[in-house]
N, C-alpha and C. Protein backbone atom coordinates (compact mmCIF):
# COMPACT_ATOMS: atom_id res chain seq x y z
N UNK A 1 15.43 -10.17 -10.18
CA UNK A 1 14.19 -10.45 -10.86
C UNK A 1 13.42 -9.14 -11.01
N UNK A 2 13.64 -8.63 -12.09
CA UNK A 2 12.65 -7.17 -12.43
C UNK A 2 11.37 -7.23 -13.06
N UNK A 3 10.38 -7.29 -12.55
CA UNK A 3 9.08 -7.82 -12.95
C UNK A 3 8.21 -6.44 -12.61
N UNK A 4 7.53 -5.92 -13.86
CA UNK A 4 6.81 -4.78 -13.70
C UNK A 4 5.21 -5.58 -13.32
N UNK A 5 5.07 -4.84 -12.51
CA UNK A 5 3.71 -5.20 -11.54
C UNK A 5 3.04 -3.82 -11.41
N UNK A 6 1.70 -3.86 -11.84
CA UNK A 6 0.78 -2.74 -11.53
C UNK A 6 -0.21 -3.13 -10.44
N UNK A 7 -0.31 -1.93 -9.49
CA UNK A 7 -1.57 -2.43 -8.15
C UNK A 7 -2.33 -1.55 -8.35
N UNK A 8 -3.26 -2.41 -8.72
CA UNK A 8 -4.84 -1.95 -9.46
C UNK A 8 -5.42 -1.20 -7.86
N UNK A 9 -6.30 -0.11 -8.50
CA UNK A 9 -6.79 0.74 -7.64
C UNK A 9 -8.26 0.05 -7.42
N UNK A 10 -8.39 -0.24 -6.31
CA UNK A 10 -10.23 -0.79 -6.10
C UNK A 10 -11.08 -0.17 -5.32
N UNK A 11 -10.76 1.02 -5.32
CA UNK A 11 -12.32 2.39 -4.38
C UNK A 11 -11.51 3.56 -5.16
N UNK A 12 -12.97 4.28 -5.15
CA UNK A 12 -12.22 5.50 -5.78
C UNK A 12 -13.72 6.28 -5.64
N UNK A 13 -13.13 7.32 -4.52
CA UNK A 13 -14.11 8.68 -4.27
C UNK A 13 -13.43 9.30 -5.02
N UNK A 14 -14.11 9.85 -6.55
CA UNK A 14 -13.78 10.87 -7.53
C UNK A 14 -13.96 12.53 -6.98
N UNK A 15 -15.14 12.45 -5.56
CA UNK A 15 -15.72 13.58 -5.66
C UNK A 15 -14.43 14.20 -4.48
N UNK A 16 -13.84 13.33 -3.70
CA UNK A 16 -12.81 13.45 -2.54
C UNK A 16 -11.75 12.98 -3.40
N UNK A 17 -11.51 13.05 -4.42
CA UNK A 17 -10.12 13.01 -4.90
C UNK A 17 -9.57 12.17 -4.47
N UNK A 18 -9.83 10.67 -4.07
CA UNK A 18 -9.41 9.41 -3.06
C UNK A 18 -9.54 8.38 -3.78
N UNK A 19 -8.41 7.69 -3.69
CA UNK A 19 -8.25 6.36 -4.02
C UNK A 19 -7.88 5.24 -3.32
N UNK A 20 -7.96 4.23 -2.86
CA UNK A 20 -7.67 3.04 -2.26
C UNK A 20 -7.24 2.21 -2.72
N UNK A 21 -5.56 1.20 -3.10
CA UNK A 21 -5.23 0.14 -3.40
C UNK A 21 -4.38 -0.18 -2.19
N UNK A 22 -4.05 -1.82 -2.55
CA UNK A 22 -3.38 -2.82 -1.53
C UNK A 22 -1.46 -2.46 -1.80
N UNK A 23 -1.14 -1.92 -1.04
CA UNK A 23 0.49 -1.29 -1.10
C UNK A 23 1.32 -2.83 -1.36
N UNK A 24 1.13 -3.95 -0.09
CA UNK A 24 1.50 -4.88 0.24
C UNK A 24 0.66 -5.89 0.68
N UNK A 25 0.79 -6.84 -0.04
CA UNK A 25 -0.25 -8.03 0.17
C UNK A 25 0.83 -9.25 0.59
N UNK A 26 0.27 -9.97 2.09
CA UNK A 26 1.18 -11.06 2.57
C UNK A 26 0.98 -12.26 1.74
N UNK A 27 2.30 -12.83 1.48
CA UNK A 27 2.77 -14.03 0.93
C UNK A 27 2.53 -14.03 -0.73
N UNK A 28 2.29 -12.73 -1.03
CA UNK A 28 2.43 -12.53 -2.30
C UNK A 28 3.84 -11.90 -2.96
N UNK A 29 4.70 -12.50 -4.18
CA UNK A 29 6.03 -11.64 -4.19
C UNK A 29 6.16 -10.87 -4.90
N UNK A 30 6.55 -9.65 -4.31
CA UNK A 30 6.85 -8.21 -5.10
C UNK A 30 7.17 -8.19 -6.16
N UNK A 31 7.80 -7.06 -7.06
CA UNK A 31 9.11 -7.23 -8.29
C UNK A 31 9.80 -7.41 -8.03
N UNK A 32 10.33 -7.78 -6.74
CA UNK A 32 11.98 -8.18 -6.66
C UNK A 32 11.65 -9.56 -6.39
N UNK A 33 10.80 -9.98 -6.08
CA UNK A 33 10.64 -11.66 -5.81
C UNK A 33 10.67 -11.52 -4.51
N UNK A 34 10.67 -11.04 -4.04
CA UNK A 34 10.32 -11.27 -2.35
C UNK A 34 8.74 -11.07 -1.98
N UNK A 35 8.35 -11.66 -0.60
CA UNK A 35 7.23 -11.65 0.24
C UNK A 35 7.80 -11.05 1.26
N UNK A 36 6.44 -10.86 1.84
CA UNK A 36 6.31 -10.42 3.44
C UNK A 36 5.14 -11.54 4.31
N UNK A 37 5.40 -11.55 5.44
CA UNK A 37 4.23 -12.01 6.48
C UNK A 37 3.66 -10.99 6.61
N UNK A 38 2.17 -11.20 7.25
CA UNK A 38 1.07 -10.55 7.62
C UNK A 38 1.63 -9.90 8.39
N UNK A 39 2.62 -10.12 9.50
CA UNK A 39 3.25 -9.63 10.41
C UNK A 39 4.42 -8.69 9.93
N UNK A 40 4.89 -8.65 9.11
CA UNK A 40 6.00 -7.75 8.88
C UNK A 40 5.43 -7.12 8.04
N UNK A 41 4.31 -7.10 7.34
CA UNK A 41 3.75 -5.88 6.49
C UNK A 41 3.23 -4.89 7.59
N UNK A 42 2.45 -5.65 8.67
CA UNK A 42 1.86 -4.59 9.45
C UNK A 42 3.08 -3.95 10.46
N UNK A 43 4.09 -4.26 10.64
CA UNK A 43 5.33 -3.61 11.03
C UNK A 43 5.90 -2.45 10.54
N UNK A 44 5.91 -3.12 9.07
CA UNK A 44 6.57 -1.74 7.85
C UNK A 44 4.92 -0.63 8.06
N UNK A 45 4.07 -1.23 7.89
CA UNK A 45 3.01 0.53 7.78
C UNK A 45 2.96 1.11 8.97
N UNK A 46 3.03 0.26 10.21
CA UNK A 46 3.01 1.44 11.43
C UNK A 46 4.00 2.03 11.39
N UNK A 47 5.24 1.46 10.74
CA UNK A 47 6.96 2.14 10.91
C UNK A 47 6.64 3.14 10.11
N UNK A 48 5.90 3.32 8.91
CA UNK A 48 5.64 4.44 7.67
C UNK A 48 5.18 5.53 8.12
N UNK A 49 4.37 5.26 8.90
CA UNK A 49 3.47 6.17 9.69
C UNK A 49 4.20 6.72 10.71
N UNK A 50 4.85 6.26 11.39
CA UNK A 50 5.29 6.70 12.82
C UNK A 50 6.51 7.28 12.38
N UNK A 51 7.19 7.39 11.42
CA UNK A 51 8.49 8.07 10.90
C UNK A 51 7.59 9.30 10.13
N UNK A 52 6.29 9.03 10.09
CA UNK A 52 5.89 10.27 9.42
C UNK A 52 6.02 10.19 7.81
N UNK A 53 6.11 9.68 6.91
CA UNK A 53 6.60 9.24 6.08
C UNK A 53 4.87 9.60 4.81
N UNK A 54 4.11 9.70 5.38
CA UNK A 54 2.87 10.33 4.62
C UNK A 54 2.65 11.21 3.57
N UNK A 55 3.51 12.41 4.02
CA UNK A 55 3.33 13.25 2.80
C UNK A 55 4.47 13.19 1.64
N UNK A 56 4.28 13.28 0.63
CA UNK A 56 4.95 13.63 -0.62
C UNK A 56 5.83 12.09 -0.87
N UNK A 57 4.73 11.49 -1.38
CA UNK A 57 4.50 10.20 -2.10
C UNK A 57 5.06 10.02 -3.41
N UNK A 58 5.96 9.14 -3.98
CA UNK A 58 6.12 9.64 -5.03
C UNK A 58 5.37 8.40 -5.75
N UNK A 59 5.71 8.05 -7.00
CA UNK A 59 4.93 7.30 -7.91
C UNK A 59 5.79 6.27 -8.83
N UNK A 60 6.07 4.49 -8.34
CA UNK A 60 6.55 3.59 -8.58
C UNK A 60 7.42 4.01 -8.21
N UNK A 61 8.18 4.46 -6.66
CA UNK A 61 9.54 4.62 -6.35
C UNK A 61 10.55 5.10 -7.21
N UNK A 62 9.82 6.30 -8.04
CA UNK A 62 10.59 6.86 -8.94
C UNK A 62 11.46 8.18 -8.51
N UNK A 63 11.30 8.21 -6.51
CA UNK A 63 11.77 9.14 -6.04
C UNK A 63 11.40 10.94 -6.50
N UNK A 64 10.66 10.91 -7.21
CA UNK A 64 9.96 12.50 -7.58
C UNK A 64 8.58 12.68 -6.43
N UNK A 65 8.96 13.20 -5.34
CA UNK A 65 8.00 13.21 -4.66
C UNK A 65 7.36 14.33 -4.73
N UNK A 66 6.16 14.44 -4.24
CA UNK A 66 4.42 15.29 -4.32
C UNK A 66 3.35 14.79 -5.30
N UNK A 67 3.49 13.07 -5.30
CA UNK A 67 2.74 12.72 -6.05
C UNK A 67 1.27 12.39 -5.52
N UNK A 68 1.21 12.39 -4.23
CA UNK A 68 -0.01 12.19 -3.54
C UNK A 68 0.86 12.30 -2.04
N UNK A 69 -0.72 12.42 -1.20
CA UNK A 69 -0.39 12.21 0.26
C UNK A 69 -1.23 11.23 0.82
N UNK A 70 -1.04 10.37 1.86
CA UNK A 70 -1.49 9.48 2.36
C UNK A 70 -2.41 10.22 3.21
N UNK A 71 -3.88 9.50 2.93
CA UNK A 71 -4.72 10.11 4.31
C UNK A 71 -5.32 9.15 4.90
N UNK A 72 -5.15 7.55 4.28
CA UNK A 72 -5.88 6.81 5.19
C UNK A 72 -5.00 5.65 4.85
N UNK A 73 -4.89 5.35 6.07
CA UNK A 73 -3.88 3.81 6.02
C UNK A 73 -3.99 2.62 6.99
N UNK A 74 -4.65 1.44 6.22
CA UNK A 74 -4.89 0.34 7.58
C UNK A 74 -4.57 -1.12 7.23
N UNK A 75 -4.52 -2.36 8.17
CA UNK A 75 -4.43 -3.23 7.89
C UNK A 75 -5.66 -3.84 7.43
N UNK A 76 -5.95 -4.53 6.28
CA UNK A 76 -7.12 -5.41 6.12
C UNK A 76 -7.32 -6.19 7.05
N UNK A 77 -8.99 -6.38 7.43
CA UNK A 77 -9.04 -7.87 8.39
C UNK A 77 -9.92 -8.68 7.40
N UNK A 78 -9.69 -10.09 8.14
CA UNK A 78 -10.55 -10.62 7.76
C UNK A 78 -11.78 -10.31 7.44
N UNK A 79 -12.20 -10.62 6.28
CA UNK A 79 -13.80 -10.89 6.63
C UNK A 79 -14.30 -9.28 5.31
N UNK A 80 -12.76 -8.81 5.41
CA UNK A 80 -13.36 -7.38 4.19
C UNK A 80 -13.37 -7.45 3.41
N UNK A 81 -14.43 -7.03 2.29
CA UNK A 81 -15.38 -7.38 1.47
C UNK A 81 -14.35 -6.82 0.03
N UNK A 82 -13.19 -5.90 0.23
CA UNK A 82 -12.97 -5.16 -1.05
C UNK A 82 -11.07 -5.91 -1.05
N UNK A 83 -10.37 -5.94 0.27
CA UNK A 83 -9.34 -6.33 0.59
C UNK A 83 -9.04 -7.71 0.96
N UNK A 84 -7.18 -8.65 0.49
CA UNK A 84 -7.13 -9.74 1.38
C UNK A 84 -6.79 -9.46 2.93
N UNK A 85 -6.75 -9.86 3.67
CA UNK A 85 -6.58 -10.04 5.34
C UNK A 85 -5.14 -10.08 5.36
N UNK A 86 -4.75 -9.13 6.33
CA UNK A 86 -3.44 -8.52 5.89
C UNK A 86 -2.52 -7.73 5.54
N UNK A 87 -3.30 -7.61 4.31
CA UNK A 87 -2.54 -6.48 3.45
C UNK A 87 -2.83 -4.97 3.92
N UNK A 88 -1.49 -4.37 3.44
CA UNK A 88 -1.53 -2.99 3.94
C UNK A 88 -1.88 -2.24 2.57
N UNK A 89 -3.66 -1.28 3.32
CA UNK A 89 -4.02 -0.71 2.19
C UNK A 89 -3.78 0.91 2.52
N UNK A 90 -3.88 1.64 1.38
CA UNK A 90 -3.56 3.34 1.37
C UNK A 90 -4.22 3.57 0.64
């Protein structure tokens, strides 16, 4: 199932060159048709992180990396005003 999906950017410090969208949102399905649990999304971003995996980002897994670097990465909780509960934002 090849389904082009764009993840809309929702914060954006222009003056810090920073942007914020939702990487992975639980029980929602990717382009391949798959989901994740709340629980296995927050698995895969600490694993992202802890392999170090931050710098040289590339852009729609097009494998050309130095497209950005990760500087802030967390799970949504409940109750946040811009994110669903869950999802892993960057």
């Amino acid at each position: 199932m090849d389904v082009e999906r764009t993840v809309p950017i929702v914060k954006v410090d222009a003056e810090k060159r920073i942007v914020l969208g939702v990487v992975y949102e639980p029980d929602v399905r990717d382009t391949d048709g798959n989901f994740m649990t709340a629980e296995e999304i927050e698995k895969m971003a600490y694993g992202f992180l802890e392999n170090m995996r931050n710098a040289n980002i590339d852009r729609n897994h097009d494998d050309k990396p130095n497209y950005g670097v990760v500087v802030e990465s967390f799970i949504a909780r409940k109750g946040d005003p811009d994110f669903p509960p869950g999802a892993w934002v960057l």
